[in-house]
PDB file of N, CA and C in Angstrom:
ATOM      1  N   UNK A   1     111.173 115.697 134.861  1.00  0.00           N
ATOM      2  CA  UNK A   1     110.572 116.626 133.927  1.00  0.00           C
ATOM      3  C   UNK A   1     110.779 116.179 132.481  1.00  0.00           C
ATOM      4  N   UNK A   2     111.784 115.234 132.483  1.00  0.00           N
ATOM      5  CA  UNK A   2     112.126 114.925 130.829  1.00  0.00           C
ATOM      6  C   UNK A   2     111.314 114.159 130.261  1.00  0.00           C
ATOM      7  N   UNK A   3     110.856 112.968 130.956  1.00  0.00           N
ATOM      8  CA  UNK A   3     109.957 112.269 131.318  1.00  0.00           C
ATOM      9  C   UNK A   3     108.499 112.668 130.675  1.00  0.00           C
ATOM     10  N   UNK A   4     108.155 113.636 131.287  1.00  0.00           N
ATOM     11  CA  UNK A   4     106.778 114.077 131.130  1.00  0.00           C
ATOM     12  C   UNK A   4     106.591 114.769 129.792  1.00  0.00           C
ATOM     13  N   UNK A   5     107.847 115.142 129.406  1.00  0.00           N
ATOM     14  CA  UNK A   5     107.950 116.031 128.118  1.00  0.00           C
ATOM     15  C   UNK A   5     108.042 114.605 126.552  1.00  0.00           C
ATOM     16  N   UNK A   6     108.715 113.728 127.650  1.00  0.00           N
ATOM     17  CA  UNK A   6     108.464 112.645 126.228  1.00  0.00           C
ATOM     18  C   UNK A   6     106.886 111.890 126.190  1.00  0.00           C
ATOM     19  N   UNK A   7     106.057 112.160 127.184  1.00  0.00           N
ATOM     20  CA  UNK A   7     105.020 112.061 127.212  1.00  0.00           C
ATOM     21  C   UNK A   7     104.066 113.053 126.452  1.00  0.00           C
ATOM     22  N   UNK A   8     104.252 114.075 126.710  1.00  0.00           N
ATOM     23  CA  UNK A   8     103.509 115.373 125.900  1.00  0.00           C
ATOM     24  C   UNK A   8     103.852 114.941 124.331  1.00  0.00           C
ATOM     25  N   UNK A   9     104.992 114.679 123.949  1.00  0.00           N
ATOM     26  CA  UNK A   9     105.618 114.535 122.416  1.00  0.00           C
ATOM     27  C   UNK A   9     104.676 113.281 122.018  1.00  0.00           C
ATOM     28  N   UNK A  10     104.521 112.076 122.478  1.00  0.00           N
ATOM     29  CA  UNK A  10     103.486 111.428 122.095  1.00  0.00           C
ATOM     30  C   UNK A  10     102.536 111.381 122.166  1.00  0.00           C
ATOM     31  N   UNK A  11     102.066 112.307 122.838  1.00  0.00           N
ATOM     32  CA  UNK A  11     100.443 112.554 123.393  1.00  0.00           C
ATOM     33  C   UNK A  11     100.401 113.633 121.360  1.00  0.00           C
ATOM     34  N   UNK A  12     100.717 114.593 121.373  1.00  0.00           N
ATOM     35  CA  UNK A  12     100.862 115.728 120.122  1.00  0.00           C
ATOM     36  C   UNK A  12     101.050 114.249 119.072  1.00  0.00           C
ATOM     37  N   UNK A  13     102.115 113.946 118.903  1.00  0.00           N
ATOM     38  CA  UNK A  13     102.085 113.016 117.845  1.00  0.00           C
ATOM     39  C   UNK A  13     100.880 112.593 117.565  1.00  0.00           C
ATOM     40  N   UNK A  14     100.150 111.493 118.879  1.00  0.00           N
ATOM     41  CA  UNK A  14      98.875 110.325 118.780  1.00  0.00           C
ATOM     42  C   UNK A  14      97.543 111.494 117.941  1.00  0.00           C
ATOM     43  N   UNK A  15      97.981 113.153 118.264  1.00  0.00           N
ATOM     44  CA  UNK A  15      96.500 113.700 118.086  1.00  0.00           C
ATOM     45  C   UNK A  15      97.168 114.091 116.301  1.00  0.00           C
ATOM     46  N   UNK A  16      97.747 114.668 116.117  1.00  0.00           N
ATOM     47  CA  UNK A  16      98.409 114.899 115.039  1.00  0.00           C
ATOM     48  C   UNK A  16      98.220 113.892 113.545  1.00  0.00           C
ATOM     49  N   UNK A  17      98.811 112.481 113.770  1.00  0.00           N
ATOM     50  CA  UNK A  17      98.739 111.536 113.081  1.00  0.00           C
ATOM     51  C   UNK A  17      97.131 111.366 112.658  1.00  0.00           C
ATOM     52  N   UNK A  18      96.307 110.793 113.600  1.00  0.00           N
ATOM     53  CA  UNK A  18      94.931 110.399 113.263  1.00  0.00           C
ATOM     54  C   UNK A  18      94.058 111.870 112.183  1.00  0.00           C
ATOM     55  N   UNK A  19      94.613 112.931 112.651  1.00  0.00           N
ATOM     56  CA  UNK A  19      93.912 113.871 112.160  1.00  0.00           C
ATOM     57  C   UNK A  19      94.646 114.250 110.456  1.00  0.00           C
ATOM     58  N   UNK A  20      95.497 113.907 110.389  1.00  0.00           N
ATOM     59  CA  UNK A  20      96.661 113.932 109.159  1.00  0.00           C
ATOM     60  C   UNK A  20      96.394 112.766 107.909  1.00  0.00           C
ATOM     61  N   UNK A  21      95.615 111.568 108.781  1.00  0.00           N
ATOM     62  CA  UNK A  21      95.281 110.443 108.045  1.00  0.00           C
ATOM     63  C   UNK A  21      93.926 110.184 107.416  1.00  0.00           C
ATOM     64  N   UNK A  22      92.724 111.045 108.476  1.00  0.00           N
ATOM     65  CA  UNK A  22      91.676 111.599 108.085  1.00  0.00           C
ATOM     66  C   UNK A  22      91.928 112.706 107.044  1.00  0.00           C
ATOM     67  N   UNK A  23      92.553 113.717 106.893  1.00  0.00           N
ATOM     68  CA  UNK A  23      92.687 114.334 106.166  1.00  0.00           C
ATOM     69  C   UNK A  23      92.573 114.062 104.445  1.00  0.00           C
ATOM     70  N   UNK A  24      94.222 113.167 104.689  1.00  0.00           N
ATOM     71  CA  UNK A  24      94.341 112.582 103.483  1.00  0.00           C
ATOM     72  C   UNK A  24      93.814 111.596 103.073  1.00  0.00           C
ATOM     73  N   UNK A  25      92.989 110.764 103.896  1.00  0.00           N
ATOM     74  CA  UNK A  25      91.669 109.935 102.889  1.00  0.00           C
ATOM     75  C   UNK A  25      90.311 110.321 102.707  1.00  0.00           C
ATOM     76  N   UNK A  26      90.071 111.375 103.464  1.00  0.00           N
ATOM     77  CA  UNK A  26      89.196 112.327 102.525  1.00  0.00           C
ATOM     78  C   UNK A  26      89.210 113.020 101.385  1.00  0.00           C
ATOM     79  N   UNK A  27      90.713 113.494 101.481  1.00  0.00           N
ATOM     80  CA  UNK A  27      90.910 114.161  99.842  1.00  0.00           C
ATOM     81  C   UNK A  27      91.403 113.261  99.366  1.00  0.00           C
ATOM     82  N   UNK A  28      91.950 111.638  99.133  1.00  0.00           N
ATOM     83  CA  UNK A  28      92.087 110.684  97.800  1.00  0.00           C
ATOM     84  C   UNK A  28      90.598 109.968  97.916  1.00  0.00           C
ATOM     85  N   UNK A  29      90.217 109.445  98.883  1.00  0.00           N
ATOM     86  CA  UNK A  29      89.086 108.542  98.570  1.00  0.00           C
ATOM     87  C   UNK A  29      87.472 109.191  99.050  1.00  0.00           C
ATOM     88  N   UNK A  30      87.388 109.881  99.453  1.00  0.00           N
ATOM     89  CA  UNK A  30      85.951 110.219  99.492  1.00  0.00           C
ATOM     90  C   UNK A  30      85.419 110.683  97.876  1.00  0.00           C
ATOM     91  N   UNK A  31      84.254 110.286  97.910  1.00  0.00           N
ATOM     92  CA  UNK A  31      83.487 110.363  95.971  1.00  0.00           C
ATOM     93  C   UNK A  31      83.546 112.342  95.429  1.00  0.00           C
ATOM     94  N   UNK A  32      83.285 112.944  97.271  1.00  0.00           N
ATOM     95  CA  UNK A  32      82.567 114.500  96.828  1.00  0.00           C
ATOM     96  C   UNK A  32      84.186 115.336  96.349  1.00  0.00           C
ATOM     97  N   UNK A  33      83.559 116.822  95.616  1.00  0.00           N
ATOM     98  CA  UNK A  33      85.031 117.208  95.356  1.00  0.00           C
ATOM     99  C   UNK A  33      85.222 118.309  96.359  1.00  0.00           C
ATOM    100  N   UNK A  34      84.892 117.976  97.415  1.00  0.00           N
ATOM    101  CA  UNK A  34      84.469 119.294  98.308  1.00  0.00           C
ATOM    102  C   UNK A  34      85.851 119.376  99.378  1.00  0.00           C
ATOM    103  N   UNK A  35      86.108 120.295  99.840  1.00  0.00           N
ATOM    104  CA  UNK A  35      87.784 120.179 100.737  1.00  0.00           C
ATOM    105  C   UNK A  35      87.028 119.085 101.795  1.00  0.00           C
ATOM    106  N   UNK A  36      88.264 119.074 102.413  1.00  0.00           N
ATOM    107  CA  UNK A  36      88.045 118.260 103.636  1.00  0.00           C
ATOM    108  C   UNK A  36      87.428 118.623 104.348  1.00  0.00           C
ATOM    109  N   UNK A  37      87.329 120.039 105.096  1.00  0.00           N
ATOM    110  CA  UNK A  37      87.006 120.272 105.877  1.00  0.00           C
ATOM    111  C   UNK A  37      85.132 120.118 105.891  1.00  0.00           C
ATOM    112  N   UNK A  38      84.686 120.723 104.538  1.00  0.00           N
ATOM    113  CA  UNK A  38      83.384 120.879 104.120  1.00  0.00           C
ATOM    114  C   UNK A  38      82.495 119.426 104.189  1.00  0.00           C
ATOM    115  N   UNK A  39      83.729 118.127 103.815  1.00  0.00           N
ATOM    116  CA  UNK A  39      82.716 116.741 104.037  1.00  0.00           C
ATOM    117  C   UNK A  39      82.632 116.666 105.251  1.00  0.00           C
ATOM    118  N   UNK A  40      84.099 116.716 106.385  1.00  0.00           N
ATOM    119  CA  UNK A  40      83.438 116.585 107.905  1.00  0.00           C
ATOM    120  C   UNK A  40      82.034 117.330 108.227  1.00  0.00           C
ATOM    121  N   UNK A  41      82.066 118.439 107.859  1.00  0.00           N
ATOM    122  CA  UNK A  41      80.691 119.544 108.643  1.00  0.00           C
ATOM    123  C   UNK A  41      79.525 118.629 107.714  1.00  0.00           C
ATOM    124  N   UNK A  42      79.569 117.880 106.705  1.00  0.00           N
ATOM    125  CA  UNK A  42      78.501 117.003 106.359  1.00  0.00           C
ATOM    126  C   UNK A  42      78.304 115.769 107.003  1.00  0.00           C
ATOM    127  N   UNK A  43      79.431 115.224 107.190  1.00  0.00           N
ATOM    128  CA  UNK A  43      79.182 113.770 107.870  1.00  0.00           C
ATOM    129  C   UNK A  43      78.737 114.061 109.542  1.00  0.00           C
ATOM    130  N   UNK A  44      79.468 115.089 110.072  1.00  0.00           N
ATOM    131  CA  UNK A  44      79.778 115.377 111.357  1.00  0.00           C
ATOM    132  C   UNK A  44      78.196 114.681 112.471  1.00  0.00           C
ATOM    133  N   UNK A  45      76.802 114.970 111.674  1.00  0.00           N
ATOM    134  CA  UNK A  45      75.959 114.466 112.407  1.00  0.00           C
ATOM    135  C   UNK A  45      75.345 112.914 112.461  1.00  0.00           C
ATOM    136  N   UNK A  46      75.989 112.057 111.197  1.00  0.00           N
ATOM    137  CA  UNK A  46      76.180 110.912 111.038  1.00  0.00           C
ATOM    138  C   UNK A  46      77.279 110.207 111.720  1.00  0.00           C
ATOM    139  N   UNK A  47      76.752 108.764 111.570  1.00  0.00           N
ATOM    140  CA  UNK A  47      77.418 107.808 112.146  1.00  0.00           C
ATOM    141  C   UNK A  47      79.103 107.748 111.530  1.00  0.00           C
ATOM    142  N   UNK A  48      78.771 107.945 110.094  1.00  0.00           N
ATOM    143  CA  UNK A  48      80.074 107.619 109.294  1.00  0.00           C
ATOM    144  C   UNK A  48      81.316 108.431 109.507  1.00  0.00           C
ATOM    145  N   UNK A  49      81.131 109.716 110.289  1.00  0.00           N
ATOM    146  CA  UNK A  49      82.254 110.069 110.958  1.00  0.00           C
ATOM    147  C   UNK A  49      82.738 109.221 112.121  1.00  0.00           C
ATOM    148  N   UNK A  50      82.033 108.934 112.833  1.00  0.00           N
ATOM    149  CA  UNK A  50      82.640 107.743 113.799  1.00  0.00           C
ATOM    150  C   UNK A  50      83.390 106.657 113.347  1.00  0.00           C
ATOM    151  N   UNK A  51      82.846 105.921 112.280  1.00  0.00           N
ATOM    152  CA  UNK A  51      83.573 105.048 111.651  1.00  0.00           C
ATOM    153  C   UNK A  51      84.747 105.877 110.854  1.00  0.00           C
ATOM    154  N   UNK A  52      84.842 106.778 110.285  1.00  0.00           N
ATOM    155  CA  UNK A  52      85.916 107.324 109.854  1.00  0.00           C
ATOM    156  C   UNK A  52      86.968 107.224 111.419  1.00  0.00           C
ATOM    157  N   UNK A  53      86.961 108.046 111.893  1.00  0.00           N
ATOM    158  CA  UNK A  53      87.671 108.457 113.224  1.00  0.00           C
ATOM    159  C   UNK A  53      88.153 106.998 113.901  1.00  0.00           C
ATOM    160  N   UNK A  54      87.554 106.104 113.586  1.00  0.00           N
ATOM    161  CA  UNK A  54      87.758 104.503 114.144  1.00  0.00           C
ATOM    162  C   UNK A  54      88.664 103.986 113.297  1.00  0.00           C
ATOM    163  N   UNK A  55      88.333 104.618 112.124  1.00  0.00           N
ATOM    164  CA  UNK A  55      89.701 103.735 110.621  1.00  0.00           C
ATOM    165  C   UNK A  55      91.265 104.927 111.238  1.00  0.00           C
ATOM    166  N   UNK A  56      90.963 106.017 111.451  1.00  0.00           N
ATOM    167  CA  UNK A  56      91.956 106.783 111.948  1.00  0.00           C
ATOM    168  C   UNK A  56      93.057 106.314 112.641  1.00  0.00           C
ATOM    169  N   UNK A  57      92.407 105.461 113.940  1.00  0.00           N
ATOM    170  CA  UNK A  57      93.220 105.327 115.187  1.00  0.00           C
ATOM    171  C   UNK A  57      94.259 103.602 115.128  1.00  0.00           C
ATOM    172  N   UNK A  58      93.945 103.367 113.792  1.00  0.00           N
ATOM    173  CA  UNK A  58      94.821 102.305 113.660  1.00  0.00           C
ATOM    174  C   UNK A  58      96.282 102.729 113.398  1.00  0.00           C
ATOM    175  N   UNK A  59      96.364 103.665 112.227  1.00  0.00           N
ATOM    176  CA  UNK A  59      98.055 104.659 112.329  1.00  0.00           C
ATOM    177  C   UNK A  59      98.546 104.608 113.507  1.00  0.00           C
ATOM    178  N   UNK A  60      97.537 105.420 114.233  1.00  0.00           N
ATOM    179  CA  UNK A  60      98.026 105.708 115.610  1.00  0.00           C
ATOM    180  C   UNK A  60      98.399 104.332 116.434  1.00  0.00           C
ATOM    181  N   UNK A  61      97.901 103.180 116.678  1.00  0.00           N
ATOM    182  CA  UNK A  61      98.203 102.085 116.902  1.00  0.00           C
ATOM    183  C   UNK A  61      99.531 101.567 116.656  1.00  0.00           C
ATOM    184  N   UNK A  62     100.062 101.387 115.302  1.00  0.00           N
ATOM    185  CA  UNK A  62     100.776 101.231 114.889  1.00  0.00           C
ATOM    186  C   UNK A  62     102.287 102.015 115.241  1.00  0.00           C
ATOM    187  N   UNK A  63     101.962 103.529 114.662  1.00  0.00           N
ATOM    188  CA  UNK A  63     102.836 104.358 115.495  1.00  0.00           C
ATOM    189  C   UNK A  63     103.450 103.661 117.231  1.00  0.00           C
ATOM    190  N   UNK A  64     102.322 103.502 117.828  1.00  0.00           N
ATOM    191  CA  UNK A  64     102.347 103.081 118.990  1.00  0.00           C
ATOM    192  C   UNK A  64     103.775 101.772 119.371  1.00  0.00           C
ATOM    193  N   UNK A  65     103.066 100.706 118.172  1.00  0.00           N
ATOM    194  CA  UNK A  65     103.818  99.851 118.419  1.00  0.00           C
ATOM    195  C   UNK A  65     105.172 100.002 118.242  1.00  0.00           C
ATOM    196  N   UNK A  66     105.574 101.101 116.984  1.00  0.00           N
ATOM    197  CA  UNK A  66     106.842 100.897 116.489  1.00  0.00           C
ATOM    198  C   UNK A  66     107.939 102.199 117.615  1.00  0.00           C
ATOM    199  N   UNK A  67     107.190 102.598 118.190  1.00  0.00           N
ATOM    200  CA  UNK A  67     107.460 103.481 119.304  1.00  0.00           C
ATOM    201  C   UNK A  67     108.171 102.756 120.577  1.00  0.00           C
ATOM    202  N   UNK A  68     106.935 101.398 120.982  1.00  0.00           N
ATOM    203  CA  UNK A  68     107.145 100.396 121.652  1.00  0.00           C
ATOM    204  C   UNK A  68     108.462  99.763 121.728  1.00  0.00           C
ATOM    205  N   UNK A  69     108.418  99.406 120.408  1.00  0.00           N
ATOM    206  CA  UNK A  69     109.974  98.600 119.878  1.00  0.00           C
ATOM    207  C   UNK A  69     111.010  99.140 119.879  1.00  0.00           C
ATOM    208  N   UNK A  70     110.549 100.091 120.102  1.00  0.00           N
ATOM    209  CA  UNK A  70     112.370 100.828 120.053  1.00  0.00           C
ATOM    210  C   UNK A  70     112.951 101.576 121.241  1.00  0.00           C
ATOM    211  N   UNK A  71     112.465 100.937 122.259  1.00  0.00           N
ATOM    212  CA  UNK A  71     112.530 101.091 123.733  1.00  0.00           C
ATOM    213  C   UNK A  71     111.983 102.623 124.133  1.00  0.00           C
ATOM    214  N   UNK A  72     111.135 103.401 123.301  1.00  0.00           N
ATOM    215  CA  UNK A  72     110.800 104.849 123.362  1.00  0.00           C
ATOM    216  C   UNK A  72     109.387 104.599 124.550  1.00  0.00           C
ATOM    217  N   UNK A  73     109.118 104.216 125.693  1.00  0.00           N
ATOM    218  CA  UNK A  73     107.813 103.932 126.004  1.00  0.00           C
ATOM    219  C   UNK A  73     107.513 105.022 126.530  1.00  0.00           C
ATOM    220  N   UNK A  74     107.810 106.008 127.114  1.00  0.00           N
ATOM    221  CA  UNK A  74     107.336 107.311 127.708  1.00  0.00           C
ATOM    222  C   UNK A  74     106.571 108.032 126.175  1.00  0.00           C
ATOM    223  N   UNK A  75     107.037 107.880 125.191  1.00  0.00           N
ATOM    224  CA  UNK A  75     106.401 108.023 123.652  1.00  0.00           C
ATOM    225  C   UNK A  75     105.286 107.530 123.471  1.00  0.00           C
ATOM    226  N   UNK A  76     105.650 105.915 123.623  1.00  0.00           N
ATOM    227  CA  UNK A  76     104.424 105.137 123.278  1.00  0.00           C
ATOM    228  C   UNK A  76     103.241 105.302 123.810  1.00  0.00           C
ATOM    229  N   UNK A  77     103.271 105.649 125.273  1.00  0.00           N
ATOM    230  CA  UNK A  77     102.320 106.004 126.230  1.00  0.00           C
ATOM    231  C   UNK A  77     101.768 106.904 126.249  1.00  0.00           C
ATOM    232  N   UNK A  78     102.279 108.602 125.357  1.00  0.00           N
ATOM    233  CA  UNK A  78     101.604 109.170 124.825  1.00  0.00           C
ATOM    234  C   UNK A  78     100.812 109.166 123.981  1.00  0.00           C
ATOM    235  N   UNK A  79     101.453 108.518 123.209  1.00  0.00           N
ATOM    236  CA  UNK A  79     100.385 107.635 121.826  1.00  0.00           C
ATOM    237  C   UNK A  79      99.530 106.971 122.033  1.00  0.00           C
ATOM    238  N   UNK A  80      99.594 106.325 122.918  1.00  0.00           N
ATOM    239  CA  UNK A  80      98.422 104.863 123.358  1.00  0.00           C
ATOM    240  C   UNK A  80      97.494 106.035 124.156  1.00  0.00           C
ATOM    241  N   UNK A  81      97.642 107.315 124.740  1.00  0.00           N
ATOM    242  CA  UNK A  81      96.920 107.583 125.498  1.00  0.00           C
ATOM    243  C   UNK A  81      95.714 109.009 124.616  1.00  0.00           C
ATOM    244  N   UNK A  82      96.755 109.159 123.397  1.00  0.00           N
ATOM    245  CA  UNK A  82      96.032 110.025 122.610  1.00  0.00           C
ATOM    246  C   UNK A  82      95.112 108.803 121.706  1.00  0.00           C
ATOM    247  N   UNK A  83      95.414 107.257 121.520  1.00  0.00           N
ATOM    248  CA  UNK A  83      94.373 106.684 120.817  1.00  0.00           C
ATOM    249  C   UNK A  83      93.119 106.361 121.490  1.00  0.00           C
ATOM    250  N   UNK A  84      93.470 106.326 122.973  1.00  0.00           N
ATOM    251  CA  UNK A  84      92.225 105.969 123.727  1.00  0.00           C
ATOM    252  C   UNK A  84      91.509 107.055 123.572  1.00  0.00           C
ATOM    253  N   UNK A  85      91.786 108.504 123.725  1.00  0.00           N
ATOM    254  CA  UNK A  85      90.864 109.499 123.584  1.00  0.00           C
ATOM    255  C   UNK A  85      89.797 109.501 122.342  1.00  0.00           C
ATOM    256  N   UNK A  86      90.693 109.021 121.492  1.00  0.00           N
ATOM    257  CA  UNK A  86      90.025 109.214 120.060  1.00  0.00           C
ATOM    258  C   UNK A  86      89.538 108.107 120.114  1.00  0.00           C
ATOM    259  N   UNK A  87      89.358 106.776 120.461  1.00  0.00           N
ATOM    260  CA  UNK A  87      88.139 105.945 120.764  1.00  0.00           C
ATOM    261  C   UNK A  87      87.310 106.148 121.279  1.00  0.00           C
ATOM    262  N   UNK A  88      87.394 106.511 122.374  1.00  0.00           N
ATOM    263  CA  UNK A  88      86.359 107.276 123.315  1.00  0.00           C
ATOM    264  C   UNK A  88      85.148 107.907 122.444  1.00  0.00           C
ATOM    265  N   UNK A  89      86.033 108.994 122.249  1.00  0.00           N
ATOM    266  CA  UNK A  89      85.230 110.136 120.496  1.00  0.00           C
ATOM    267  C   UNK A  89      84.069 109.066 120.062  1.00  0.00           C
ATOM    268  N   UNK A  90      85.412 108.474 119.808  1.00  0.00           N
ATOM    269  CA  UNK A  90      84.144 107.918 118.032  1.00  0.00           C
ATOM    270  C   UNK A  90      83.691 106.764 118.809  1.00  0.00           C
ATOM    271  N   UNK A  91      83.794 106.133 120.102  1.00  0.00           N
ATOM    272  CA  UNK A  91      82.305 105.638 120.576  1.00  0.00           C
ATOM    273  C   UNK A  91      81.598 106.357 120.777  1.00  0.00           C
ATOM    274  N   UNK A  92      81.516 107.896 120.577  1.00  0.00           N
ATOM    275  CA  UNK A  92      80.155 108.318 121.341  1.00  0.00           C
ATOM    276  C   UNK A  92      79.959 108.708 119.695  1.00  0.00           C
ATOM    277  N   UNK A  93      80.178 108.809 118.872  1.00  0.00           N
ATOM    278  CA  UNK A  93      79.686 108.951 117.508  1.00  0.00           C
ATOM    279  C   UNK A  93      79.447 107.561 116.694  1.00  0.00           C
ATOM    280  N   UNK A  94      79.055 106.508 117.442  1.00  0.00           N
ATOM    281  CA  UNK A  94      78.654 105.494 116.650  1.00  0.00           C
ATOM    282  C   UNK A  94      77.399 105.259 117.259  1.00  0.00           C
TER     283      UNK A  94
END
């Protein structure tokens, strides 16, 4: 059971991170002054959310690895399994 619970903790992390990183490069680098939430519901039927959501899942990657390294893999495997989802996503939005 402990097991599965360090799985859930990286699964929450992998969804957490990507959405935390979108966040904050919408509000430093996108041009509009509009919240975050208001450019997604604009991009949302374009391609360029896909590519956003694709720049996302590299954190998460990363996370992944440094998860990896530190003998945490029931972690990592949550992580790796919340980045595949979010590829998934944003292949069907490209």
């Amino acid at each position: 059971m402990k097991k599965i619970n360090k799985v859930y903790i990286g699964l929450i992390i992998g969804i957490l991170l990507p959405v935390l990183f979108i966040w904050v490069y919408l509000e430093q680098y996108y041009p509009a002054d509009l919240p975050a939430w208001e450019i997604i519901k604009q991009l949302f039927p374009g391609r360029m959310l896909g590519k956003i959501l694709l720049l996302s899942i590299f954190p998460d990657l990363l996370l992944t690895f440094i998860f990896y390294k530190t003998d945490s893999f029931k972690i990592a495997q949550g992580a790796m399994f919340a980045a595949m989802l979010l590829f998934v996503g944003c292949i069907f939005m490209l």
